[in-house]
PDB file of N, CA and C in Angstrom:
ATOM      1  N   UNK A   1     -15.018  20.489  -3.808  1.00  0.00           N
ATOM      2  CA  UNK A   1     -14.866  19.245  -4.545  1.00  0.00           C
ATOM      3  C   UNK A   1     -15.996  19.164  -5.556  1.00  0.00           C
ATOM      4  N   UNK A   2     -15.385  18.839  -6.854  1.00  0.00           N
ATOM      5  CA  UNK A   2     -16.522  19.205  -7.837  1.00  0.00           C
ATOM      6  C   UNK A   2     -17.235  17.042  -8.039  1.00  0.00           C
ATOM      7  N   UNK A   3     -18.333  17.555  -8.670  1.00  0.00           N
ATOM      8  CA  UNK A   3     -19.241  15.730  -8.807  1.00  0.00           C
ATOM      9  C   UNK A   3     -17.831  14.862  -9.732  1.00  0.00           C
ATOM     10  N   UNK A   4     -17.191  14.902 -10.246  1.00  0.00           N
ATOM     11  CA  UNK A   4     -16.018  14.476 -11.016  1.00  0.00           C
ATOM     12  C   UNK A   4     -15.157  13.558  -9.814  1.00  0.00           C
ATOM     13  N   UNK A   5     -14.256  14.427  -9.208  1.00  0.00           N
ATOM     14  CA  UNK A   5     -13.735  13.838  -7.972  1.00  0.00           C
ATOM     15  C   UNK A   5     -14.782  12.901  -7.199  1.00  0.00           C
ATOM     16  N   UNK A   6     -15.673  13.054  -6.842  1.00  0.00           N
ATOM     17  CA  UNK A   6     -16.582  12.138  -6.400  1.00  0.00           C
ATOM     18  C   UNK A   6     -16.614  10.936  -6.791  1.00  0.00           C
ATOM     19  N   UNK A   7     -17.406  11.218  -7.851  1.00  0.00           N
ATOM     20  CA  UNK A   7     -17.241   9.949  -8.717  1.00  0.00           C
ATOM     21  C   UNK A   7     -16.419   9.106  -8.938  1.00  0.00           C
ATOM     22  N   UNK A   8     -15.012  10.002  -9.580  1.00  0.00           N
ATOM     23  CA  UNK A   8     -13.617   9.094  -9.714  1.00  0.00           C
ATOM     24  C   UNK A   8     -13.122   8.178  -8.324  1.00  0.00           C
ATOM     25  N   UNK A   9     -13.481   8.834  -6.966  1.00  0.00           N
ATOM     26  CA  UNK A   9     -12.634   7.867  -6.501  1.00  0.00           C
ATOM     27  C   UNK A   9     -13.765   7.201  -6.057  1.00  0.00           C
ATOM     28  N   UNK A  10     -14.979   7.205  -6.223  1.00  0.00           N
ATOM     29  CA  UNK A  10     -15.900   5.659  -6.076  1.00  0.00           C
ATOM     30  C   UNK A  10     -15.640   4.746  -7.011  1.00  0.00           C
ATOM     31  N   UNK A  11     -15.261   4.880  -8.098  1.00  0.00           N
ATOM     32  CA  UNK A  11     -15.213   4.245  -9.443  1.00  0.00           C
ATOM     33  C   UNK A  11     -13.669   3.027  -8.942  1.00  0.00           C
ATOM     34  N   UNK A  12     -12.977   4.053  -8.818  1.00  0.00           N
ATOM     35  CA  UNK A  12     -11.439   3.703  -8.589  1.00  0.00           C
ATOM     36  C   UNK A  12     -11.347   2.384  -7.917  1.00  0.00           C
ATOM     37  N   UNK A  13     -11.670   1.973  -7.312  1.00  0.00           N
ATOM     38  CA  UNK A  13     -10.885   1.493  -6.028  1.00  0.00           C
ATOM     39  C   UNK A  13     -11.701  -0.354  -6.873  1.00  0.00           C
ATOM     40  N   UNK A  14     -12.696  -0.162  -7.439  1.00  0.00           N
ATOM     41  CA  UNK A  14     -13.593  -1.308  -8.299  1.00  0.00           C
ATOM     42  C   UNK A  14     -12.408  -1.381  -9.403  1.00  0.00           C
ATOM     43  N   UNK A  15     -12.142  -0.607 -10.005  1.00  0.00           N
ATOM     44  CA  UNK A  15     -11.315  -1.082 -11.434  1.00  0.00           C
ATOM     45  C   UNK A  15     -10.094  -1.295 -10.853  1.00  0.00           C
ATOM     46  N   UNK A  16      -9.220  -1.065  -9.367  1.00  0.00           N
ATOM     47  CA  UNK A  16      -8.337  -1.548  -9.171  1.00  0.00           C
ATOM     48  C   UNK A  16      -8.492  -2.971  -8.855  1.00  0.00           C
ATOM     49  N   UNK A  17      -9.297  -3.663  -8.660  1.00  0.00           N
ATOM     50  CA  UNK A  17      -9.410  -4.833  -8.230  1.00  0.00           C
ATOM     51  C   UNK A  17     -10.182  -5.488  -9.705  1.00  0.00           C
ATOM     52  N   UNK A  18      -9.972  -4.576 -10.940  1.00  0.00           N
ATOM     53  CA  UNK A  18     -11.115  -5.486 -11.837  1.00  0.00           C
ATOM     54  C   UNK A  18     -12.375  -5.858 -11.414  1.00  0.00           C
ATOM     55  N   UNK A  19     -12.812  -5.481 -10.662  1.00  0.00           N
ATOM     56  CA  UNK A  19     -14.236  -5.560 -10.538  1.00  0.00           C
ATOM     57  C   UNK A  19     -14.694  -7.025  -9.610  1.00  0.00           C
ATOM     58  N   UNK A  20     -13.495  -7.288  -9.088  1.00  0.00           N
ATOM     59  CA  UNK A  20     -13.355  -8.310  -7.596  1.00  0.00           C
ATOM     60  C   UNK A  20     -13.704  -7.721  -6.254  1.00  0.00           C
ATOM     61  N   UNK A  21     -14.941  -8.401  -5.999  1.00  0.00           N
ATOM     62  CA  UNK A  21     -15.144  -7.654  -4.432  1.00  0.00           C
ATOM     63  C   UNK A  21     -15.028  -8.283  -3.407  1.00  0.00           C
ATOM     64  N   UNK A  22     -14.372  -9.913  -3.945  1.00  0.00           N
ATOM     65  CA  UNK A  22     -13.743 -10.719  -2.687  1.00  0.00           C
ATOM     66  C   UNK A  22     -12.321 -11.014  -2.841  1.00  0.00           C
ATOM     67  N   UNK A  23     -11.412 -11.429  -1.839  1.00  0.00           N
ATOM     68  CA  UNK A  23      -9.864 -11.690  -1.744  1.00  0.00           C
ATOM     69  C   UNK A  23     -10.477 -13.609  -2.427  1.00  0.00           C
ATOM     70  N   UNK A  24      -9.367 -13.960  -2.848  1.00  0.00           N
ATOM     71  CA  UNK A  24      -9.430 -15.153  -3.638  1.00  0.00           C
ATOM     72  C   UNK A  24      -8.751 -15.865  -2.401  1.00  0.00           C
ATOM     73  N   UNK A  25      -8.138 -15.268  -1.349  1.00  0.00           N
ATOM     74  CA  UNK A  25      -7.503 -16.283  -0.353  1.00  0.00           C
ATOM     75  C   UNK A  25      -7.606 -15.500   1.000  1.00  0.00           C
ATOM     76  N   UNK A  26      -7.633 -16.551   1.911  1.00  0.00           N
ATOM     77  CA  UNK A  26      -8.483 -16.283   3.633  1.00  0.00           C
ATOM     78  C   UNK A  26      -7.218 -16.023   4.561  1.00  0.00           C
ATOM     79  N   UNK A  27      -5.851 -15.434   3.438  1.00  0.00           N
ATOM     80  CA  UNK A  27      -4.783 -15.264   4.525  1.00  0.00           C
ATOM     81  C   UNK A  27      -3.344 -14.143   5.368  1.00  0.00           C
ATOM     82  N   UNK A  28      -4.918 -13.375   5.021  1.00  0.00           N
ATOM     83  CA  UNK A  28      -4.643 -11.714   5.286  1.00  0.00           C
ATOM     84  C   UNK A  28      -5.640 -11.313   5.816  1.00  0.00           C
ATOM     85  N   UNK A  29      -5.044 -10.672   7.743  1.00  0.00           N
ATOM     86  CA  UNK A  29      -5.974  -9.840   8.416  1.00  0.00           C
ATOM     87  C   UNK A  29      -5.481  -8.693   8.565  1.00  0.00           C
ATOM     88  N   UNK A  30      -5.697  -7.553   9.374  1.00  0.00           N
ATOM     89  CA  UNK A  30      -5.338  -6.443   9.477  1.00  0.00           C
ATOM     90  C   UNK A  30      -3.937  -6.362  10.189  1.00  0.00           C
ATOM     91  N   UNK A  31      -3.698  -7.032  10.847  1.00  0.00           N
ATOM     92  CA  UNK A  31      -1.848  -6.549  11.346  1.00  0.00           C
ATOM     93  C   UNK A  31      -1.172  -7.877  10.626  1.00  0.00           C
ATOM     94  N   UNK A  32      -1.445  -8.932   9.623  1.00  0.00           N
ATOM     95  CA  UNK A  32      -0.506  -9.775   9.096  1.00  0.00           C
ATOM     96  C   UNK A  32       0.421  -8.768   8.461  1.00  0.00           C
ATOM     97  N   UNK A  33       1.381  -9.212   8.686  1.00  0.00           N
ATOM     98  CA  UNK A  33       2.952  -8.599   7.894  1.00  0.00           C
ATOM     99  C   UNK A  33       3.082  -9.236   6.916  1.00  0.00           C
ATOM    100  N   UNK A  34       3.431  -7.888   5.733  1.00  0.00           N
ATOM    101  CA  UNK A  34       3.867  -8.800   4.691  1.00  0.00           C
ATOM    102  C   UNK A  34       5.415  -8.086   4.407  1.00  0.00           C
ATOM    103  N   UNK A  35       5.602  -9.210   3.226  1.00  0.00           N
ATOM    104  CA  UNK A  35       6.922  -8.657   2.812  1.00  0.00           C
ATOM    105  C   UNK A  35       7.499  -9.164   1.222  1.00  0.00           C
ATOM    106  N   UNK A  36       7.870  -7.850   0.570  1.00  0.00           N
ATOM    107  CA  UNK A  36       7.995  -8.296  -0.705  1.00  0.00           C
ATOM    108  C   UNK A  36       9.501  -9.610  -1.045  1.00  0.00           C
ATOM    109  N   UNK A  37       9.328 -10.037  -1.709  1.00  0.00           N
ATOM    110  CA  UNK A  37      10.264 -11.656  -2.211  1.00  0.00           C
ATOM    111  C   UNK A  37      10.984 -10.276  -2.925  1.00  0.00           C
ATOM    112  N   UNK A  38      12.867 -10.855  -2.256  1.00  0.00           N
ATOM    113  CA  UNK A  38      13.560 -10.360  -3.396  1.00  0.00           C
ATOM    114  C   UNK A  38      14.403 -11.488  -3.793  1.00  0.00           C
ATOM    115  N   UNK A  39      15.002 -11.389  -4.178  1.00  0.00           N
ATOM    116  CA  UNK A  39      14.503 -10.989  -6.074  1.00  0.00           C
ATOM    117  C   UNK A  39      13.437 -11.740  -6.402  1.00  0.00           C
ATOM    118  N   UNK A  40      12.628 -10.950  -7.296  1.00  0.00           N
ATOM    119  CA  UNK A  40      11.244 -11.501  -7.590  1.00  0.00           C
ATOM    120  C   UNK A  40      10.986 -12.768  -8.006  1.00  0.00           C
ATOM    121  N   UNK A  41      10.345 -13.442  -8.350  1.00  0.00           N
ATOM    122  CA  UNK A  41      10.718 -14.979  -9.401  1.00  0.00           C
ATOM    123  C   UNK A  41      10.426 -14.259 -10.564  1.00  0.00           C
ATOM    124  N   UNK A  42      11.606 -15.525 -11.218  1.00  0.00           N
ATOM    125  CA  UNK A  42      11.431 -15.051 -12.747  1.00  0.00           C
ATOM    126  C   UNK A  42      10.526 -15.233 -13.633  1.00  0.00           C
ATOM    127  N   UNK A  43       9.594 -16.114 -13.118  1.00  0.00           N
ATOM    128  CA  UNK A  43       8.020 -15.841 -13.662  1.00  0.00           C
ATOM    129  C   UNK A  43       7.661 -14.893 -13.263  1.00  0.00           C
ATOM    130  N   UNK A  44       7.382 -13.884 -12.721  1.00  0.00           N
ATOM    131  CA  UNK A  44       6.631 -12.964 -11.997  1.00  0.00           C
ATOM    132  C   UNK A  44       6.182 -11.879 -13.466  1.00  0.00           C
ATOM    133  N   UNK A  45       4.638 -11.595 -13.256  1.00  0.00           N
ATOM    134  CA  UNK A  45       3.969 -11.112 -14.534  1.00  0.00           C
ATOM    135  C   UNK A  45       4.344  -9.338 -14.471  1.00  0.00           C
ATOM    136  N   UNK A  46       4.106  -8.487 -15.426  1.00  0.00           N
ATOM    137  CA  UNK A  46       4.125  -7.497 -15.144  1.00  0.00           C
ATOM    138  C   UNK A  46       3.218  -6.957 -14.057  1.00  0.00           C
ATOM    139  N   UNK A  47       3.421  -6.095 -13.113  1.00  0.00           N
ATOM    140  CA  UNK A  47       2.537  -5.830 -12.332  1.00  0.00           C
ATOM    141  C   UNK A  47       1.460  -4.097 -12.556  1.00  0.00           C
ATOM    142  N   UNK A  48       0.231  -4.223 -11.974  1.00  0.00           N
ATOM    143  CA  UNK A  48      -0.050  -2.764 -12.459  1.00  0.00           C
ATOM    144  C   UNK A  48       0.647  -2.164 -11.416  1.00  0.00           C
ATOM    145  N   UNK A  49       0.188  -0.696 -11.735  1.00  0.00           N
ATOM    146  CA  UNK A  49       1.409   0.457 -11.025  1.00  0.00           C
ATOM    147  C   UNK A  49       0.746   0.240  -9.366  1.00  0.00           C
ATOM    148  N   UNK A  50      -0.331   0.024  -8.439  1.00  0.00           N
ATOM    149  CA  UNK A  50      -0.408  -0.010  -7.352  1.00  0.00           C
ATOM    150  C   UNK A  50       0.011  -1.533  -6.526  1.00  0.00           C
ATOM    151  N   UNK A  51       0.211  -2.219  -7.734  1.00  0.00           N
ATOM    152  CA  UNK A  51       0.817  -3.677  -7.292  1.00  0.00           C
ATOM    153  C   UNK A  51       2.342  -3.245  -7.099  1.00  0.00           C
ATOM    154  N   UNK A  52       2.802  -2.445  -7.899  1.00  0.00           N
ATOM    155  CA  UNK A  52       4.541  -1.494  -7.662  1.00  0.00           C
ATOM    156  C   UNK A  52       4.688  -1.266  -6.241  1.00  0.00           C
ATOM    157  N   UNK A  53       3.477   0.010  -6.173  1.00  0.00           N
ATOM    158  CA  UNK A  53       3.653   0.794  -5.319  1.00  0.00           C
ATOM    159  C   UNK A  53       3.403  -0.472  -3.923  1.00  0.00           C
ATOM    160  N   UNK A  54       2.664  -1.387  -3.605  1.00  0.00           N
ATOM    161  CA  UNK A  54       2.866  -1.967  -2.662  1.00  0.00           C
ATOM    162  C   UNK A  54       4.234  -2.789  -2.333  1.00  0.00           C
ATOM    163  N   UNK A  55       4.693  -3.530  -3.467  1.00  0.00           N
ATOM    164  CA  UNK A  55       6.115  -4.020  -3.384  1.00  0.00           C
ATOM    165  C   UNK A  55       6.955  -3.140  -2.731  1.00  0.00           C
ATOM    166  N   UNK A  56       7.094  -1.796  -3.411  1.00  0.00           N
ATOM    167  CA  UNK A  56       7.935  -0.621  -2.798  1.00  0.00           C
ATOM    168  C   UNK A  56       7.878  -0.574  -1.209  1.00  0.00           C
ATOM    169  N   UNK A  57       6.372  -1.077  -0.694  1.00  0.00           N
ATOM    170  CA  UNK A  57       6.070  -0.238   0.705  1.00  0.00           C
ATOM    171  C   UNK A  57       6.511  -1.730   1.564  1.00  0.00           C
ATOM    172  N   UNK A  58       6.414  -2.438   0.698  1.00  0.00           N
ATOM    173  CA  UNK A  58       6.903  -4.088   1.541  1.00  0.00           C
ATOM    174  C   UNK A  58       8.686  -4.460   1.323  1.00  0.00           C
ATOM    175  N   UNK A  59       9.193  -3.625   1.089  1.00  0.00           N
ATOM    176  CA  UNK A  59      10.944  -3.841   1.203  1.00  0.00           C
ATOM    177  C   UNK A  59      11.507  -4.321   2.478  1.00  0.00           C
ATOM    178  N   UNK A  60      10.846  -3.729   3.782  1.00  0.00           N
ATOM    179  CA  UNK A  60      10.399  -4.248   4.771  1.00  0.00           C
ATOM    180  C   UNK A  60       8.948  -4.886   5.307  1.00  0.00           C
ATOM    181  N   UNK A  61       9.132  -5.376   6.430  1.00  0.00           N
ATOM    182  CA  UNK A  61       7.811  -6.250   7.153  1.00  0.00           C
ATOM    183  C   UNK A  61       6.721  -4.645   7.160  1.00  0.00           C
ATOM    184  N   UNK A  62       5.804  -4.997   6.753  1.00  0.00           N
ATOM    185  CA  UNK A  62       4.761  -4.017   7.127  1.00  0.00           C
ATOM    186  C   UNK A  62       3.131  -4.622   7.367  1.00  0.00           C
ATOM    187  N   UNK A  63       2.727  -4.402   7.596  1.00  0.00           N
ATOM    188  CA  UNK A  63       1.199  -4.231   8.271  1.00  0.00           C
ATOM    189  C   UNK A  63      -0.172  -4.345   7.896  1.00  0.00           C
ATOM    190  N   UNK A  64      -0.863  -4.828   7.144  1.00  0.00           N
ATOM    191  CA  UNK A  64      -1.768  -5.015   5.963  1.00  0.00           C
ATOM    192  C   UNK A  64      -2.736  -3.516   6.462  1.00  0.00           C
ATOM    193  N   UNK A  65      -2.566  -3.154   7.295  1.00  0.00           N
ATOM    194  CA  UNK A  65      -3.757  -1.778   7.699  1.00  0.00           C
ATOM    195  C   UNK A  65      -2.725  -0.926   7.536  1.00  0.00           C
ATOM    196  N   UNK A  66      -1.178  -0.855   7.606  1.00  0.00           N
ATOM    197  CA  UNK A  66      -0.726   0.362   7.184  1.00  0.00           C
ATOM    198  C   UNK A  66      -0.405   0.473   5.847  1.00  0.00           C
ATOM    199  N   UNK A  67      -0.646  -0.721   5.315  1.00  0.00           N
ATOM    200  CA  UNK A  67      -0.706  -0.052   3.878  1.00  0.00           C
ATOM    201  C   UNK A  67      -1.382   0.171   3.111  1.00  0.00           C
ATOM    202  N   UNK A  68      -2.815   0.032   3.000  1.00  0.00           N
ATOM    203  CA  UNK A  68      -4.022   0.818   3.831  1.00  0.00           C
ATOM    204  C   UNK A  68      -4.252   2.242   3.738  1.00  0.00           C
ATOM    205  N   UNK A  69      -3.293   2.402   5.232  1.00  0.00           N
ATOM    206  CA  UNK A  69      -3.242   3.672   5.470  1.00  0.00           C
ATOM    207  C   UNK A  69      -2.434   4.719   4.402  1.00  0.00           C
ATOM    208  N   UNK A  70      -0.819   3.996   4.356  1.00  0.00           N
ATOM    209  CA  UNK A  70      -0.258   4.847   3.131  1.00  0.00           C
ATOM    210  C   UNK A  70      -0.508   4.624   2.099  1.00  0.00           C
ATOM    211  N   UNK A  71      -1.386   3.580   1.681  1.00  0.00           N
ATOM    212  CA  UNK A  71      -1.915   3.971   0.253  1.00  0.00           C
ATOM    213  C   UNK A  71      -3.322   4.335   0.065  1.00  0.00           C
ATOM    214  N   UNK A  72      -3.860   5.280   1.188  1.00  0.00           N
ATOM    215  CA  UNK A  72      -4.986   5.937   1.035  1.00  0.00           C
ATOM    216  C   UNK A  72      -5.959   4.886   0.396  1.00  0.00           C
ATOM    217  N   UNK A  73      -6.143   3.717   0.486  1.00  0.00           N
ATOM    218  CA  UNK A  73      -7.364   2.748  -0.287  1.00  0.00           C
ATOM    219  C   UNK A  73      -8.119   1.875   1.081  1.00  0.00           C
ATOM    220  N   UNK A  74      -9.244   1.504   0.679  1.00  0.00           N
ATOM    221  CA  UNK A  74     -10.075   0.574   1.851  1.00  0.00           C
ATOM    222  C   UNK A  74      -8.869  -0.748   2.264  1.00  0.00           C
ATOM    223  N   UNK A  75      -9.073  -1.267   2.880  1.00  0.00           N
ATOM    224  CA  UNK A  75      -8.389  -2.405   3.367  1.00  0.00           C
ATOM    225  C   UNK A  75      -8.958  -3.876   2.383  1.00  0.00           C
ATOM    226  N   UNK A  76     -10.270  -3.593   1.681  1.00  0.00           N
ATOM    227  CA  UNK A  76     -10.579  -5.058   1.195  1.00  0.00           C
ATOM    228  C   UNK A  76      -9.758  -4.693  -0.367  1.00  0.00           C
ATOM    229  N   UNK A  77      -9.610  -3.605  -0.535  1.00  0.00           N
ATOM    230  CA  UNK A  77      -8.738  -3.484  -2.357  1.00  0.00           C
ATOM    231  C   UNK A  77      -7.537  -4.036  -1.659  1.00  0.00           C
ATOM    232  N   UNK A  78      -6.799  -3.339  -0.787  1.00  0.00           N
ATOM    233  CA  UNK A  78      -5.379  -3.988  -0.319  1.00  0.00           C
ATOM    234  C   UNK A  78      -5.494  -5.498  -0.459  1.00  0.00           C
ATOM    235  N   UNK A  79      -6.046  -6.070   0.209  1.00  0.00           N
ATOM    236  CA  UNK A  79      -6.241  -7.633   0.608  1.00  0.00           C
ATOM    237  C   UNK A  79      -6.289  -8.248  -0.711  1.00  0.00           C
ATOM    238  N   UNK A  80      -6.971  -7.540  -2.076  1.00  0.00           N
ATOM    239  CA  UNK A  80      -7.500  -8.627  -2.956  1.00  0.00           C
ATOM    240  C   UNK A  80      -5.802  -7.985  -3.803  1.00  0.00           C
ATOM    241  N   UNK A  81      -5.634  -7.159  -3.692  1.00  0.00           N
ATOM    242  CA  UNK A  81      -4.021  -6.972  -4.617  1.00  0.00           C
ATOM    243  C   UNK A  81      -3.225  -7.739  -3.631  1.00  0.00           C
ATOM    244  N   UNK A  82      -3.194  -7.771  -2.488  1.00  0.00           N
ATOM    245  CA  UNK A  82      -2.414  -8.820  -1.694  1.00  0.00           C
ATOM    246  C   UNK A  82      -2.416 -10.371  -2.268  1.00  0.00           C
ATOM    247  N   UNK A  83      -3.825 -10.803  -2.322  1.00  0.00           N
ATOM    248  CA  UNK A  83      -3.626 -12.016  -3.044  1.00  0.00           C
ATOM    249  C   UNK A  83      -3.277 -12.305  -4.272  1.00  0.00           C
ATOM    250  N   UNK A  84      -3.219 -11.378  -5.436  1.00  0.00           N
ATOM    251  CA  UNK A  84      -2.639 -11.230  -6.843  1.00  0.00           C
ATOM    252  C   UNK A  84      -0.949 -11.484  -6.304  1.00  0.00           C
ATOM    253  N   UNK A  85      -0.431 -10.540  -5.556  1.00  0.00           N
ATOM    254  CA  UNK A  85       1.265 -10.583  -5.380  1.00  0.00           C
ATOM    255  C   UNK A  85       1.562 -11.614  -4.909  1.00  0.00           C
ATOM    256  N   UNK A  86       0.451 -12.525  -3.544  1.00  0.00           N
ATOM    257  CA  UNK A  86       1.258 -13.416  -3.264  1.00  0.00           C
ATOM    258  C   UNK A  86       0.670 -14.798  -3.844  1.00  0.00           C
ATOM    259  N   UNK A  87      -0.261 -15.394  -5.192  1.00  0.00           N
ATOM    260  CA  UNK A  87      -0.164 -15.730  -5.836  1.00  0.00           C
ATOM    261  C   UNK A  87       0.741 -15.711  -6.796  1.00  0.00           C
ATOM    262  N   UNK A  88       1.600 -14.833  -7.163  1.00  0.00           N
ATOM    263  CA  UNK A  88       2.436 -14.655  -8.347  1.00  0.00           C
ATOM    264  C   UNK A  88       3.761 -14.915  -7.595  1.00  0.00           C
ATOM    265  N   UNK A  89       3.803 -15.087  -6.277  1.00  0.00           N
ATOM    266  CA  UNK A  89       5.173 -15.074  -5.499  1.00  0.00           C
ATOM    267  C   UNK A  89       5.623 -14.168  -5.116  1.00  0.00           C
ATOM    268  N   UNK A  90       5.173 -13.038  -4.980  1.00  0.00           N
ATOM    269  CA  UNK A  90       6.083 -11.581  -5.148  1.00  0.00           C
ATOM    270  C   UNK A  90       6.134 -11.305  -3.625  1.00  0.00           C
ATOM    271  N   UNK A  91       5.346 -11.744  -2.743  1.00  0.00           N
ATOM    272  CA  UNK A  91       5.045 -11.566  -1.336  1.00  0.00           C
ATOM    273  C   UNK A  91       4.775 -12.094  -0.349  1.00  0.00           C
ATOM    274  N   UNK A  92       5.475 -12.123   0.902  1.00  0.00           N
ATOM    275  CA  UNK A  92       5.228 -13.639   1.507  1.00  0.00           C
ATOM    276  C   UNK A  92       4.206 -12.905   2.336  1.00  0.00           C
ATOM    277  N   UNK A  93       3.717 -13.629   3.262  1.00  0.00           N
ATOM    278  CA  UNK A  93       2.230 -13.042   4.913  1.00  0.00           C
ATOM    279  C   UNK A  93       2.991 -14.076   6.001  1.00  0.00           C
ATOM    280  N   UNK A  94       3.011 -13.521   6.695  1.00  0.00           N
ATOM    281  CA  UNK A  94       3.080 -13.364   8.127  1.00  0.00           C
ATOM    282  C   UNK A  94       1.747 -13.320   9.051  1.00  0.00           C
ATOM    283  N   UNK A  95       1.340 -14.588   9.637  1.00  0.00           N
ATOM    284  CA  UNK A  95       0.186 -13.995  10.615  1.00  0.00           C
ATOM    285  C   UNK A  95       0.580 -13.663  12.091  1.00  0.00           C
ATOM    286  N   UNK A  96      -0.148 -12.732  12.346  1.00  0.00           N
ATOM    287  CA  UNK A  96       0.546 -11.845  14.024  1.00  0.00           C
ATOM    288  C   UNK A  96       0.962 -13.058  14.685  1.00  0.00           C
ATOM    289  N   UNK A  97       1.898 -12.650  15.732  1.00  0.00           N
ATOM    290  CA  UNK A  97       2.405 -14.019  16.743  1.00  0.00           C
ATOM    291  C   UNK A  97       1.097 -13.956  17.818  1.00  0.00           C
ATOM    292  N   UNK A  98       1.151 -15.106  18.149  1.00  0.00           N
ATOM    293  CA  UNK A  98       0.077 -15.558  19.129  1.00  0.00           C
ATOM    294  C   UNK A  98       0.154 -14.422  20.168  1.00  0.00           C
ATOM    295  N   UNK A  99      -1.027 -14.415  21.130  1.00  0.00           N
ATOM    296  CA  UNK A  99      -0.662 -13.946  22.536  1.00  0.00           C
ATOM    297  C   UNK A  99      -0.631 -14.816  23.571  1.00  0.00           C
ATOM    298  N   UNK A 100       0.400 -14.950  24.254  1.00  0.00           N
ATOM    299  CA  UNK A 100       1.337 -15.512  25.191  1.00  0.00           C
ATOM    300  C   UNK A 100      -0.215 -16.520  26.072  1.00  0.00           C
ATOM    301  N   UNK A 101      -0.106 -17.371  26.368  1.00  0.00           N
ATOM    302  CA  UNK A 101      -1.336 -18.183  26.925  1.00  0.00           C
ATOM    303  C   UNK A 101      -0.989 -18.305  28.310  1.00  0.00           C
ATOM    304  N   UNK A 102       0.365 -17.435  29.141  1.00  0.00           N
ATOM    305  CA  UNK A 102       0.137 -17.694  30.191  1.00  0.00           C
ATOM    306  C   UNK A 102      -0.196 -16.473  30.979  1.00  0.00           C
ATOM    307  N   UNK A 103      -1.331 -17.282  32.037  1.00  0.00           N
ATOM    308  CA  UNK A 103      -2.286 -16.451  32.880  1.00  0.00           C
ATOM    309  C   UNK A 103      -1.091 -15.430  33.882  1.00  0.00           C
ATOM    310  N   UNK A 104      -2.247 -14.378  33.823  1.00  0.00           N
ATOM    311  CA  UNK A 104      -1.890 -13.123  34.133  1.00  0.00           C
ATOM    312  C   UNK A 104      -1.254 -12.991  35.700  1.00  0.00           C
ATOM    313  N   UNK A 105      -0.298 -12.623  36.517  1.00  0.00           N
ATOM    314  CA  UNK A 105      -0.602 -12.591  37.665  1.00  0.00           C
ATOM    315  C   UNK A 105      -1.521 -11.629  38.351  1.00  0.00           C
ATOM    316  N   UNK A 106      -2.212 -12.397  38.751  1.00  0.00           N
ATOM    317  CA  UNK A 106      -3.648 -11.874  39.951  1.00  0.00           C
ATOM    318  C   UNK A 106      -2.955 -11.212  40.750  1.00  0.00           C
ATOM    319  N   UNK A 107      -1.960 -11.610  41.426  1.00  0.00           N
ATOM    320  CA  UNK A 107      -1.784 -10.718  42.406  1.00  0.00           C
ATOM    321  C   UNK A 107      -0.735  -9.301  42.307  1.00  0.00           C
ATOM    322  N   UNK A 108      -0.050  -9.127  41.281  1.00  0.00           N
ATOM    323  CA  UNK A 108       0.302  -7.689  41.146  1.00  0.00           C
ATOM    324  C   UNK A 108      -0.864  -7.350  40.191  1.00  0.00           C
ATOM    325  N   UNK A 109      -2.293  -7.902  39.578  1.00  0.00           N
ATOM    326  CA  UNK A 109      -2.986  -7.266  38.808  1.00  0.00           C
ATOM    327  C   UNK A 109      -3.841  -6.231  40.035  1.00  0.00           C
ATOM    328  N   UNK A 110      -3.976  -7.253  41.196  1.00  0.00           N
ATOM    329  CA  UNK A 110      -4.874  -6.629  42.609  1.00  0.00           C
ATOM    330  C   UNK A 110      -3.990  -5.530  42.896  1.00  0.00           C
ATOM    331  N   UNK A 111      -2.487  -5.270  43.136  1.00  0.00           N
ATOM    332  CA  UNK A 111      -1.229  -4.387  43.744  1.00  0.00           C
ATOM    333  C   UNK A 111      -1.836  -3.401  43.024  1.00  0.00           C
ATOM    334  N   UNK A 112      -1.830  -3.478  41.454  1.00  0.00           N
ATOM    335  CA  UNK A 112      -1.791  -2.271  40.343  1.00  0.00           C
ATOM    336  C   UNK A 112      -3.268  -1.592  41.176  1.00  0.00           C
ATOM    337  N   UNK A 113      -4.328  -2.776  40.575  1.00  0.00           N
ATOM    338  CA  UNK A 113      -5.995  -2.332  40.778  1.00  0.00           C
ATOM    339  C   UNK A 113      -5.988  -1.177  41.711  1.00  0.00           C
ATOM    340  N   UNK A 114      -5.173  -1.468  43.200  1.00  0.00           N
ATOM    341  CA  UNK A 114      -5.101  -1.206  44.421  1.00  0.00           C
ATOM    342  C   UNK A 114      -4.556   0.373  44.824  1.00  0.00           C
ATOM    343  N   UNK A 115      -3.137   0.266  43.801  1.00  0.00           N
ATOM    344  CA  UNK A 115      -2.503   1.355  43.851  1.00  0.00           C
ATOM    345  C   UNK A 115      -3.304   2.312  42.967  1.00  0.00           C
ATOM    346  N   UNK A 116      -3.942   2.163  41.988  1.00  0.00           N
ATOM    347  CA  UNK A 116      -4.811   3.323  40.858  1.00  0.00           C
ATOM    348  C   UNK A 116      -6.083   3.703  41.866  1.00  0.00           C
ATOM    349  N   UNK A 117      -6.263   2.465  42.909  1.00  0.00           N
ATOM    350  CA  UNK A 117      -7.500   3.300  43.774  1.00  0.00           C
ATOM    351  C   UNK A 117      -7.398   4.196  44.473  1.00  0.00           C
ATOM    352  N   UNK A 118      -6.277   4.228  45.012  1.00  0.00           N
ATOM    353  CA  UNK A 118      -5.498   5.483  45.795  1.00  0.00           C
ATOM    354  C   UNK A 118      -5.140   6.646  45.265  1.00  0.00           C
ATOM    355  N   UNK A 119      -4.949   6.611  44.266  1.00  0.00           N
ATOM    356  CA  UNK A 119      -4.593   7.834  43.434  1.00  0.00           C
ATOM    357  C   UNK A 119      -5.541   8.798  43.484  1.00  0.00           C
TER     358      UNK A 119
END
C-alpha cells in the first residue's frame, strides 16, 4: 500500500460528511433499522452517490452497523448521512424492540445451571 491510499481513505470518510463530525439528530444506534421511503417525496434533493448507495441497501429493513459493514465506512459517517436522508424524508428509523421485562424463570435457569454441571 503506497502513502496515497493512506491518505485517501483518511481524507474520505471527512469530505463524505462535509466536514461534520457530529449526527445533527440523537436517533440512530447500532441495530436501529432503517428503511428507504418509496416512492421518495417529491421534494427530495439530489442525493450524493453514497446517499444512493445507502437507499439501495435500505429497500429492505436493515441495521445501522450493517451498513457499516457493507459499506466499508465507520459507523459515525453512516449515522451523519443517516440524518441527511431522514431529514429529506428518504428514510424512516426504527428503534430495536424492547427486551421483554418479564423475569426469567429461576427455576429451569437452576435445571439448565444444574444440567451444564454434570456435563
Amino acid at each position: 500500500m503506497d502513502v496515497g491510499d493512506t491518505a485517501g481513505r483518511l481524507v474520505r470518510p471527512f469530505t463524505l460528511t462535509r466536514g461534520r463530525t457530529r449526527p445533527s439528530r440523537a436517533d440512530f444506534t447500532l441495530i436501529s433499522t432503517v428503511t428507504a421511503v418509496d416512492p421518495p417525496p417529491a421534494r427530495a434533493a439530489r442525493c450524493q452517490p453514497e446517499h444512493t448507495r445507502i437507499l439501495r441497501l435500505c429497500a429492505e429493513p436493515v441495521a445501522v452497523a450493517e451498513l457499516a459493514a457493507r459499506l466499508d465506512l465507520p459507523v459515525s459517517v453512516i449515522v451523519i448521512l443517516l440524518c441527511d436522508l431522514l431529514e429529506a424524508g428518504r428514510i424512516t428509523v426504527r428503534p430495536p424492540r424492547p427486551v421483554s421485562r418479564i423475569a426469567p424463570d429461576l427455576d429451569l435457569l437452576q435445571k439448565v445451571r444444574d444440567g451444564l454441571g454434570r456435563l
